[in-house]
PDB file of N, CA and C in Angstrom:
ATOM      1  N   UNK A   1    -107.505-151.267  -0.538  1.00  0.00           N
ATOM      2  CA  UNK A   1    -106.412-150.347  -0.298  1.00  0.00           C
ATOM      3  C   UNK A   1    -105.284-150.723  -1.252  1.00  0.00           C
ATOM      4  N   UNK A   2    -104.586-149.788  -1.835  1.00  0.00           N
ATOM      5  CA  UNK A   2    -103.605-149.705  -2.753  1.00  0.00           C
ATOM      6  C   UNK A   2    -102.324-149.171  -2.309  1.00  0.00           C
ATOM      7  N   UNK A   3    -101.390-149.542  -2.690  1.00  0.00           N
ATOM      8  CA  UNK A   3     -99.956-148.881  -2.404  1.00  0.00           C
ATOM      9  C   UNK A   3     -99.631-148.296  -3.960  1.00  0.00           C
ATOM     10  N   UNK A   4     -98.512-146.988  -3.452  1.00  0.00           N
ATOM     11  CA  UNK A   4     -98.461-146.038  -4.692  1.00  0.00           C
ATOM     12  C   UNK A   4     -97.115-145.222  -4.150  1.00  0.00           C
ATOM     13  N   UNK A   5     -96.696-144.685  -5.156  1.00  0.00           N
ATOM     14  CA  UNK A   5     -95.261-143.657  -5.282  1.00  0.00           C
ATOM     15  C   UNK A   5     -95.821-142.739  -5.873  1.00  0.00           C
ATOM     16  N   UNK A   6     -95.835-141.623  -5.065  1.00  0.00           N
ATOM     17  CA  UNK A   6     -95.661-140.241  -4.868  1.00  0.00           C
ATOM     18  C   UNK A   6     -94.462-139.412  -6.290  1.00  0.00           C
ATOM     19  N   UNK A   7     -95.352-139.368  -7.080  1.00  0.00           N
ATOM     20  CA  UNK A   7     -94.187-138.565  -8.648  1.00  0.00           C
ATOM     21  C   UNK A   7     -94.225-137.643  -8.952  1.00  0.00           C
ATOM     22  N   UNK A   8     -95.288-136.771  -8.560  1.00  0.00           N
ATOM     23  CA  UNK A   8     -95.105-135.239  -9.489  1.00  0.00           C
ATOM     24  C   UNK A   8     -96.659-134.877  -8.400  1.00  0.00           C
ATOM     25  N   UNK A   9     -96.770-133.566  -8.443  1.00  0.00           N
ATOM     26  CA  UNK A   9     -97.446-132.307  -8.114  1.00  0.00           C
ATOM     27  C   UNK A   9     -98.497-132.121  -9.459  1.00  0.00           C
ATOM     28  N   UNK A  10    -100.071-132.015  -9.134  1.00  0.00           N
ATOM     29  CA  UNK A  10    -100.930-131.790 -10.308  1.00  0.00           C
ATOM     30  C   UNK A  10    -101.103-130.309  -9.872  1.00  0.00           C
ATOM     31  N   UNK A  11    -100.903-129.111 -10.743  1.00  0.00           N
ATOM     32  CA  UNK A  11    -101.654-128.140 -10.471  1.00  0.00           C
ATOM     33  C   UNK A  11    -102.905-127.758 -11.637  1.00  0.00           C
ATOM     34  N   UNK A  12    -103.787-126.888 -10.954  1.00  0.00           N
ATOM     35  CA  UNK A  12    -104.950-126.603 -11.618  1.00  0.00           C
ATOM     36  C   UNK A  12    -105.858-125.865 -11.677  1.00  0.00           C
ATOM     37  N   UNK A  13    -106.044-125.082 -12.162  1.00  0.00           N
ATOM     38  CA  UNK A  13    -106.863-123.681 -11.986  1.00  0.00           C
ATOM     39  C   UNK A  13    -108.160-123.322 -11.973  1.00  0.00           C
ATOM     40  N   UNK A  14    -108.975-124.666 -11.939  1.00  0.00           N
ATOM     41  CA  UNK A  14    -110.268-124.506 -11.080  1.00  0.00           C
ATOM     42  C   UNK A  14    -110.206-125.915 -10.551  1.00  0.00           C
ATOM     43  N   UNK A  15    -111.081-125.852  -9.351  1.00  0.00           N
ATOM     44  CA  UNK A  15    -111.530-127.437  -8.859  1.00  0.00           C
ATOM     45  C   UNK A  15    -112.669-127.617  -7.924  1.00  0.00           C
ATOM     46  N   UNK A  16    -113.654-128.132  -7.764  1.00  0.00           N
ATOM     47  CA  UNK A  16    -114.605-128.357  -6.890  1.00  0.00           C
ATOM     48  C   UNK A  16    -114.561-127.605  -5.913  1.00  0.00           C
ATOM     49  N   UNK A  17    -115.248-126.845  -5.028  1.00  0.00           N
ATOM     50  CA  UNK A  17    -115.242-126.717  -3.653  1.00  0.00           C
ATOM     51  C   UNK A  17    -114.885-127.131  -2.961  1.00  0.00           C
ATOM     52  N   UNK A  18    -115.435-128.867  -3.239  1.00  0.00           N
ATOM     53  CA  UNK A  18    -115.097-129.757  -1.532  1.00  0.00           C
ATOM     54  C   UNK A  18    -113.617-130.480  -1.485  1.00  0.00           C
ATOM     55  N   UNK A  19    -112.966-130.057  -2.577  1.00  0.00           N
ATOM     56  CA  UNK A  19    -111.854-130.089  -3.040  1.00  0.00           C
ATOM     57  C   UNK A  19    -110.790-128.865  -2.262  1.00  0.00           C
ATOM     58  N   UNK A  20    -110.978-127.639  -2.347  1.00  0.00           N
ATOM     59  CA  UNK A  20    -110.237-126.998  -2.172  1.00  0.00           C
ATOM     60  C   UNK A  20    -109.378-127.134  -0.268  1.00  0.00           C
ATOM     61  N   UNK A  21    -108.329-126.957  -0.415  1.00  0.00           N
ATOM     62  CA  UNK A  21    -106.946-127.512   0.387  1.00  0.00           C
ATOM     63  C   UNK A  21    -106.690-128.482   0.533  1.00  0.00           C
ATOM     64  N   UNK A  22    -106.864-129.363  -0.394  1.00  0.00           N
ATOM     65  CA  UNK A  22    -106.523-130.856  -0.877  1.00  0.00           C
ATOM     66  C   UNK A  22    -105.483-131.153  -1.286  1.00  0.00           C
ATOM     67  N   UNK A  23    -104.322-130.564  -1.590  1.00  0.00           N
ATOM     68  CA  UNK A  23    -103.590-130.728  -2.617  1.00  0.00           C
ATOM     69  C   UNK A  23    -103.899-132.257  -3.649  1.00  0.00           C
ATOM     70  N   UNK A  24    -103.337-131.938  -5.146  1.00  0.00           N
ATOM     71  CA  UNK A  24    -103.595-133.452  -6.044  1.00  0.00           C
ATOM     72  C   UNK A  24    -102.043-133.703  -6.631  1.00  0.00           C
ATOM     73  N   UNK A  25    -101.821-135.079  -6.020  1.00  0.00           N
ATOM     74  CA  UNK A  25    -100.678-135.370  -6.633  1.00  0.00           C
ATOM     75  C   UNK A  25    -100.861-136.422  -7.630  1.00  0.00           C
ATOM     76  N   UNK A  26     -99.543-136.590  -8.283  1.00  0.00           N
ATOM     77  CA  UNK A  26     -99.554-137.768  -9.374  1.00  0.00           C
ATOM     78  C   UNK A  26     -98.829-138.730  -8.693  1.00  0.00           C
ATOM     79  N   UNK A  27     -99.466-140.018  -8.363  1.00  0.00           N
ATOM     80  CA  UNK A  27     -99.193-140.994  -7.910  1.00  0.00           C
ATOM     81  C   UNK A  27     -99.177-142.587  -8.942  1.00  0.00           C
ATOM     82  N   UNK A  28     -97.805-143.513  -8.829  1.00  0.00           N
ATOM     83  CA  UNK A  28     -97.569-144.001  -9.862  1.00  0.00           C
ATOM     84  C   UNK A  28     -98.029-145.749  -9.151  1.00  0.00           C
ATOM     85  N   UNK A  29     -99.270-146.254  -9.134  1.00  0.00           N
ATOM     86  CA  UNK A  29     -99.428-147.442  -8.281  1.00  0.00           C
ATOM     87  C   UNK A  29     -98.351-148.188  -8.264  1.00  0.00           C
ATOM     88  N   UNK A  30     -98.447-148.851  -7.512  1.00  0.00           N
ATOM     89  CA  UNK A  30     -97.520-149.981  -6.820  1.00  0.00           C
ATOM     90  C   UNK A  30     -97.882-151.525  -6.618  1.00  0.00           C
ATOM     91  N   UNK A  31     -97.329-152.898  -7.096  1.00  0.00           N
ATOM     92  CA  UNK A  31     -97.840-153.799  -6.520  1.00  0.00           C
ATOM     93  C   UNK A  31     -97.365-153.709  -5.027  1.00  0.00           C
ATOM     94  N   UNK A  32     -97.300-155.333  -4.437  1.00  0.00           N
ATOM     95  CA  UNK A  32     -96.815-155.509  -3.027  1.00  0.00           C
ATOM     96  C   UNK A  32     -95.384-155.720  -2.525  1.00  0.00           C
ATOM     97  N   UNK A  33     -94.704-156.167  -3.852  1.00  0.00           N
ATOM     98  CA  UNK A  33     -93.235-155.867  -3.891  1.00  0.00           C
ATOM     99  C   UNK A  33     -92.859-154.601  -4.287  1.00  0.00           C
ATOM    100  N   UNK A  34     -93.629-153.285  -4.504  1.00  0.00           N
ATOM    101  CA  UNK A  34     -93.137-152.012  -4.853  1.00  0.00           C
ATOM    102  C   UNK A  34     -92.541-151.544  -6.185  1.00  0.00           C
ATOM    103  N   UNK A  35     -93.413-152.725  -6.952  1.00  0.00           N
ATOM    104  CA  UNK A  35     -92.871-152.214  -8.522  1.00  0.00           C
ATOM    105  C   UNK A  35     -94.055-151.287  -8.981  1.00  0.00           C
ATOM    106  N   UNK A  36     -93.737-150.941 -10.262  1.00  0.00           N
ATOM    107  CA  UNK A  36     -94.224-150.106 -10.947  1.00  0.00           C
ATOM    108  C   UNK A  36     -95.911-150.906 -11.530  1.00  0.00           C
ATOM    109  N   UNK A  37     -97.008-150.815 -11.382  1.00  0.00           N
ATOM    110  CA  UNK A  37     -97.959-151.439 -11.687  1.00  0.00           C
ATOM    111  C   UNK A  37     -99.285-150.408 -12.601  1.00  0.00           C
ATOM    112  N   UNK A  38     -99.022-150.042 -13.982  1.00  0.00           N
ATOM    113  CA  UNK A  38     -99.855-149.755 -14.612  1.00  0.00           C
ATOM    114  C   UNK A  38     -99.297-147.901 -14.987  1.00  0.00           C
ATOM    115  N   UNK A  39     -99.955-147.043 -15.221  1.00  0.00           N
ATOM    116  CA  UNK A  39     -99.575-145.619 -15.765  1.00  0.00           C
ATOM    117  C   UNK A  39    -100.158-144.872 -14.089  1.00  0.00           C
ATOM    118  N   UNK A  40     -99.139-143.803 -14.105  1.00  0.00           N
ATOM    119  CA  UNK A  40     -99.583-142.873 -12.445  1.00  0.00           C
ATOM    120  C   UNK A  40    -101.456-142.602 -12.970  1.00  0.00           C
ATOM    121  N   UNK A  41    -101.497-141.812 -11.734  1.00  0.00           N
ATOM    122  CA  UNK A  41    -102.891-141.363 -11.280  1.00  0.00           C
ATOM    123  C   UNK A  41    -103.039-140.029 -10.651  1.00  0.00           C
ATOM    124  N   UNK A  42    -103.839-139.599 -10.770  1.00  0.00           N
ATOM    125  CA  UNK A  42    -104.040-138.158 -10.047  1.00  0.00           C
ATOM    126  C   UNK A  42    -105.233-138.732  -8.689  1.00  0.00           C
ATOM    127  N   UNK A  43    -103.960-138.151  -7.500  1.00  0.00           N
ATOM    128  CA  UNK A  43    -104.535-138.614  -6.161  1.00  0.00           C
ATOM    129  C   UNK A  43    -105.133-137.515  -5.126  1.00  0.00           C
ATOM    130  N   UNK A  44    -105.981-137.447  -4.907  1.00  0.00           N
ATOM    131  CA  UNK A  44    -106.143-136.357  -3.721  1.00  0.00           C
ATOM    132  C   UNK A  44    -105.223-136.815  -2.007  1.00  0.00           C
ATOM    133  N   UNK A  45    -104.407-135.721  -1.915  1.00  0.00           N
ATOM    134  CA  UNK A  45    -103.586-136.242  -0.496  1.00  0.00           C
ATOM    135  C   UNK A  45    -104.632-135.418   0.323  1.00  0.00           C
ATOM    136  N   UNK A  46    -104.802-135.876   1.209  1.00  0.00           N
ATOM    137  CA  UNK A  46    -105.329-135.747   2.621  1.00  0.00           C
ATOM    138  C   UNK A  46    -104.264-135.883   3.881  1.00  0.00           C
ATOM    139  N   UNK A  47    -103.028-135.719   3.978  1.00  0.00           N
ATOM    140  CA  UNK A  47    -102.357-135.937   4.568  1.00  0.00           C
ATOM    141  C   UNK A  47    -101.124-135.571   4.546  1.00  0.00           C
ATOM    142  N   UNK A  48    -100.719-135.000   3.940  1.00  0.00           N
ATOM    143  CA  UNK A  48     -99.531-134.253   3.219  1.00  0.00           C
ATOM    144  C   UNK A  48     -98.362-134.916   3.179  1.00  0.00           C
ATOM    145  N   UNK A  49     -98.272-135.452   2.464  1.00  0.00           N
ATOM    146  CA  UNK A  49     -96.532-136.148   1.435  1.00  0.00           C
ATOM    147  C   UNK A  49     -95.938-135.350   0.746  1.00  0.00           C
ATOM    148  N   UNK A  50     -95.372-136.056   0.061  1.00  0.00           N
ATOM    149  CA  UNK A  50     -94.142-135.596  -0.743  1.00  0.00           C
ATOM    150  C   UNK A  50     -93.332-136.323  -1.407  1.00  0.00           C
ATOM    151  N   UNK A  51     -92.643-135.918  -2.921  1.00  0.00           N
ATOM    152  CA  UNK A  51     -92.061-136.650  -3.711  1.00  0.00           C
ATOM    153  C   UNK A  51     -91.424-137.376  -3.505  1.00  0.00           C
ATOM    154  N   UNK A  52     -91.561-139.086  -4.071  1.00  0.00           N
ATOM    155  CA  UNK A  52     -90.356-140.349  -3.116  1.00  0.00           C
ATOM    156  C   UNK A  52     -91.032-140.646  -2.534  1.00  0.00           C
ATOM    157  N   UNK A  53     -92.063-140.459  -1.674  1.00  0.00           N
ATOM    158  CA  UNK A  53     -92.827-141.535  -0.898  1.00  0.00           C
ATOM    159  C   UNK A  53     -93.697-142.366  -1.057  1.00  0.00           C
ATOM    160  N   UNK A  54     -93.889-143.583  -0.117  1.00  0.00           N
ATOM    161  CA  UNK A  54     -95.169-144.328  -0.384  1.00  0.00           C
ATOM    162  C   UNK A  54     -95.859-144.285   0.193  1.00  0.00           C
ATOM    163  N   UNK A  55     -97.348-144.228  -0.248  1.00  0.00           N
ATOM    164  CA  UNK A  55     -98.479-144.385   0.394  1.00  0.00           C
ATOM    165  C   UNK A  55     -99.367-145.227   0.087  1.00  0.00           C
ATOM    166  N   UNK A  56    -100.605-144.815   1.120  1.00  0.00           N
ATOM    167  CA  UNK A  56    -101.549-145.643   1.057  1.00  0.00           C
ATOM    168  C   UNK A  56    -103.055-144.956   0.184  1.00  0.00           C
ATOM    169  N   UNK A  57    -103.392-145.363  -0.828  1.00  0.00           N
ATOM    170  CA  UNK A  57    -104.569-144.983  -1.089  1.00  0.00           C
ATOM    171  C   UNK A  57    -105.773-146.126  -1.058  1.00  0.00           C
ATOM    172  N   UNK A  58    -107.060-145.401  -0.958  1.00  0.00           N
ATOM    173  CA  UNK A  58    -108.106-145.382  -1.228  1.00  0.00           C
ATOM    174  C   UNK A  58    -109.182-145.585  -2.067  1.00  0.00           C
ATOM    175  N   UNK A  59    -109.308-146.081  -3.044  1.00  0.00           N
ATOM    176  CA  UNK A  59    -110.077-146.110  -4.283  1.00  0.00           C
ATOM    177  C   UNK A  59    -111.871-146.592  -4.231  1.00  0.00           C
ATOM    178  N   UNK A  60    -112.375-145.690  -5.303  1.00  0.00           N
ATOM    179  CA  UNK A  60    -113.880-145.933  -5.604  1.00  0.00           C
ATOM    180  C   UNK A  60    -114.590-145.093  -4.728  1.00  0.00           C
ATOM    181  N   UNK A  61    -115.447-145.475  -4.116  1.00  0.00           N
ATOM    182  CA  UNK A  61    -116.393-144.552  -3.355  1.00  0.00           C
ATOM    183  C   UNK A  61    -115.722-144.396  -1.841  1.00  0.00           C
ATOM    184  N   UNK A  62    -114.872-145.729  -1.530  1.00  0.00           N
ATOM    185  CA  UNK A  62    -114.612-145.283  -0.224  1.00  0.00           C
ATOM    186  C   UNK A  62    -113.583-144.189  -0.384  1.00  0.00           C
ATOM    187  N   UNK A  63    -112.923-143.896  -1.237  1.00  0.00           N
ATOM    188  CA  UNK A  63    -112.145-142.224  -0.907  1.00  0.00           C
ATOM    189  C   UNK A  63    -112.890-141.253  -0.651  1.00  0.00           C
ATOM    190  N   UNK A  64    -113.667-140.938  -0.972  1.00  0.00           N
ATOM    191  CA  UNK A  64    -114.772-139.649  -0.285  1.00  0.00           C
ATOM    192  C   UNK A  64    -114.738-140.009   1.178  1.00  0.00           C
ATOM    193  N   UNK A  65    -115.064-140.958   1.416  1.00  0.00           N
ATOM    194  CA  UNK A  65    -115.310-141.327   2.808  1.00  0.00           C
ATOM    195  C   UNK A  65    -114.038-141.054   3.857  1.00  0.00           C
ATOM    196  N   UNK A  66    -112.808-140.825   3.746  1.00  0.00           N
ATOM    197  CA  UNK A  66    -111.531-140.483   4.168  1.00  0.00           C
ATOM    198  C   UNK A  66    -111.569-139.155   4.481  1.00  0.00           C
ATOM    199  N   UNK A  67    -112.249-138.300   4.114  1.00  0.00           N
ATOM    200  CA  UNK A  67    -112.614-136.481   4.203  1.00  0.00           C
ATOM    201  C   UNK A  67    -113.576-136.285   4.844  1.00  0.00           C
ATOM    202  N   UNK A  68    -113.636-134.467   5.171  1.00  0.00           N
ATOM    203  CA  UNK A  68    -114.512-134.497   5.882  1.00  0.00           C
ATOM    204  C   UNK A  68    -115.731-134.756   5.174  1.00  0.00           C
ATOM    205  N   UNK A  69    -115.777-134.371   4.352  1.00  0.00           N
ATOM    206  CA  UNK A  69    -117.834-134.811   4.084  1.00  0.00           C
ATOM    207  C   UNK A  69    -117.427-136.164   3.061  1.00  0.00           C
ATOM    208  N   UNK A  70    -118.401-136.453   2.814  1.00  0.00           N
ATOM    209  CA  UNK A  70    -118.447-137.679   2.163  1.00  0.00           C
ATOM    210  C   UNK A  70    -118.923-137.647   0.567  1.00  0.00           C
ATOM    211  N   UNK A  71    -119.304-136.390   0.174  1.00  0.00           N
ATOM    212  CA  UNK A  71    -119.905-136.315  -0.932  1.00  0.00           C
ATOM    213  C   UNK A  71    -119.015-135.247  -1.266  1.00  0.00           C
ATOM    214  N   UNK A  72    -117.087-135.528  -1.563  1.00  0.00           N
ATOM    215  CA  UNK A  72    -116.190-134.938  -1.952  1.00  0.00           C
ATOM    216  C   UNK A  72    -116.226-135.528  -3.561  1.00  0.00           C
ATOM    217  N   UNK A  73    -115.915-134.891  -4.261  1.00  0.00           N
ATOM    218  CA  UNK A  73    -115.518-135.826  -5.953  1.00  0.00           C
ATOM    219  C   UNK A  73    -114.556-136.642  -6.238  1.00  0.00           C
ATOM    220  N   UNK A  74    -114.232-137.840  -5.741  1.00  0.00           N
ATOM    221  CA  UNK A  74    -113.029-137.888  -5.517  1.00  0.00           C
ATOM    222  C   UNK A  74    -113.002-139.362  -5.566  1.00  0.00           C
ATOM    223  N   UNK A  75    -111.958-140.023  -6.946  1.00  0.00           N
ATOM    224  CA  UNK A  75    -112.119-141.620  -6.922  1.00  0.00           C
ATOM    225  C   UNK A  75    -111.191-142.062  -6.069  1.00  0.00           C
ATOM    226  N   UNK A  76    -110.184-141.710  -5.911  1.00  0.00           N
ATOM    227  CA  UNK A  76    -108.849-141.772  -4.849  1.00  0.00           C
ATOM    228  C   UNK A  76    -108.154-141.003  -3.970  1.00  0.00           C
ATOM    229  N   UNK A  77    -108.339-141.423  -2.975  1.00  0.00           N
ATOM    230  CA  UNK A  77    -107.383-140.557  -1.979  1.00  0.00           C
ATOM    231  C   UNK A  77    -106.253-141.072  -0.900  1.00  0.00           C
ATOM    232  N   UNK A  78    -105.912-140.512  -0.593  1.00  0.00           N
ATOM    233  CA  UNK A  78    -104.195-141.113   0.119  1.00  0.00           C
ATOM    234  C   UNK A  78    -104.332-141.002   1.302  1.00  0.00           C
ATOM    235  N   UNK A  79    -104.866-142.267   2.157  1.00  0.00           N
ATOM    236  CA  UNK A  79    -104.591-142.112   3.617  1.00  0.00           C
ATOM    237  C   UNK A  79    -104.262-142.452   4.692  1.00  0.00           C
ATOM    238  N   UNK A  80    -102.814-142.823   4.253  1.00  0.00           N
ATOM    239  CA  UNK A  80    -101.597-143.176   4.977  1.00  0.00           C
ATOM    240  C   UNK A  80    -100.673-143.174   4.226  1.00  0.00           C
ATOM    241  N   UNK A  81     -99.218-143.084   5.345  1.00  0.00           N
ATOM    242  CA  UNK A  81     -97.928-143.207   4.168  1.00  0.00           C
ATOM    243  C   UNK A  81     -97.126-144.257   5.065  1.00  0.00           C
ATOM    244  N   UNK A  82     -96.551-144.848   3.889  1.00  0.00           N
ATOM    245  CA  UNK A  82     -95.571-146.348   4.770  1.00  0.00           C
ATOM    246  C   UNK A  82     -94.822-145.999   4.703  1.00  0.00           C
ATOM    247  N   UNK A  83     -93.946-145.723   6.748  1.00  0.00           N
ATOM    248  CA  UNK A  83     -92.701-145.920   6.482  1.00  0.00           C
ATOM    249  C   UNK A  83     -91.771-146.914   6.332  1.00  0.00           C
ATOM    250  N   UNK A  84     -92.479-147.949   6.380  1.00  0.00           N
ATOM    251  CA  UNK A  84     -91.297-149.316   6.109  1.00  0.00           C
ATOM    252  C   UNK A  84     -92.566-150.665   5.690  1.00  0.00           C
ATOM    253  N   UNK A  85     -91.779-151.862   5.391  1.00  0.00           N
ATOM    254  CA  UNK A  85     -92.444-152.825   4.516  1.00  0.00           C
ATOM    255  C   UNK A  85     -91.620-153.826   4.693  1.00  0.00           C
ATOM    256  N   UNK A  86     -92.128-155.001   5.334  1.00  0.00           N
ATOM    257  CA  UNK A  86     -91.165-156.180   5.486  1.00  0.00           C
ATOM    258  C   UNK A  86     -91.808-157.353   4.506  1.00  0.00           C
ATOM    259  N   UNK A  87     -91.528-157.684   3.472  1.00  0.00           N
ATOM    260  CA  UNK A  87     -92.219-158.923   2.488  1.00  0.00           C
ATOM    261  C   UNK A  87     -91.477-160.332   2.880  1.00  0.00           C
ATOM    262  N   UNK A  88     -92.780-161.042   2.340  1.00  0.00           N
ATOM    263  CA  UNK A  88     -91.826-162.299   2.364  1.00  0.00           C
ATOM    264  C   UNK A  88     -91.450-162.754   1.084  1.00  0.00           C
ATOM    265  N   UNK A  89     -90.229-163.385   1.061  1.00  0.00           N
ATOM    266  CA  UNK A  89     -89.583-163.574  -0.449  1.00  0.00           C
ATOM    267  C   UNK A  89     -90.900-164.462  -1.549  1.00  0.00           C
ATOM    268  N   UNK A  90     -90.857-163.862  -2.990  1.00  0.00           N
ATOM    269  CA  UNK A  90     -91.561-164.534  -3.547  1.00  0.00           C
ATOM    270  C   UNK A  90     -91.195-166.437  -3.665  1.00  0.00           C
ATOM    271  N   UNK A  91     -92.525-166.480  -3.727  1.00  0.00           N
ATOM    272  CA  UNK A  91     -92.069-168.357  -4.001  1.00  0.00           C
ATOM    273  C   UNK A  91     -92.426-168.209  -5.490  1.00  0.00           C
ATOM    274  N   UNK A  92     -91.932-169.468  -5.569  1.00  0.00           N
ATOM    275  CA  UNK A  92     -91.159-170.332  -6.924  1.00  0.00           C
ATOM    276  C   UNK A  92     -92.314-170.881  -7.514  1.00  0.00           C
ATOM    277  N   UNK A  93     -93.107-170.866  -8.548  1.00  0.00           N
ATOM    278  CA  UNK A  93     -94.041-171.605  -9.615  1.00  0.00           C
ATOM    279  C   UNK A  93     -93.816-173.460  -9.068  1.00  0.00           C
ATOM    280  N   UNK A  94     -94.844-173.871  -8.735  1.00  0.00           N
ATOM    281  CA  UNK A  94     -95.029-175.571  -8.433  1.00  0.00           C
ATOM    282  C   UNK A  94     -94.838-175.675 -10.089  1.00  0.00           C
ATOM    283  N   UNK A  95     -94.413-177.295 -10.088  1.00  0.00           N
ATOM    284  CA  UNK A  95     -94.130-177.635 -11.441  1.00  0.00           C
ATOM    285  C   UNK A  95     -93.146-176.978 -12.747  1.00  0.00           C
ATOM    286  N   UNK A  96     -92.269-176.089 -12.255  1.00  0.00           N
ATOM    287  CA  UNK A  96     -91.350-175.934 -12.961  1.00  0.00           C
ATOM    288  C   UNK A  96     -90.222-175.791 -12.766  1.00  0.00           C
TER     289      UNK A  96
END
């Protein structure tokens, strides 16, 4: 499971079947402190968000598995959204 920020709306004028009322957003991963970790992604929501939020995705084969059928096309999908996050402060490098 991955954490991610919710950035932009994909639209698109054809898409799979087992796809359709999916909406696909562009989602920008996240490490565990909520930074920015690598270039966004195009996510299938299953759950309906919205720009500014965080969620939870899914990746590899288990995102199909989050929908109803299981043999959806789909490397990622979003299924949950966090409303809050309590960390514990990073520690300090031993030896320096």
């Amino acid at each position: 499971m991955n954490l991610g920020r919710v950035v932009g709306n994909v639209v698109v004028s054809a898409k799979d079947e087992g796809l359709n009322g999916f909406p696909l957003l562009l989602v920008q991963p996240l490490t565990a402190y909520g930074e920015p970790k690598g270039q966004p992604i195009i996510v299938l929501d299953r759950i309906g968000v919205g720009p500014g939020e965080t969620v939870m995705m899914e990746t590899s084969r288990e995102a199909a598995f989050a929908l109803r059928h299981p043999l959806v096309p789909t490397d990622c999908s979003i299924v949950g959204k966090v409303d809050s996050m309590h960390l514990a402060p990073r520690r300090k490098p031993r030896g320096g």
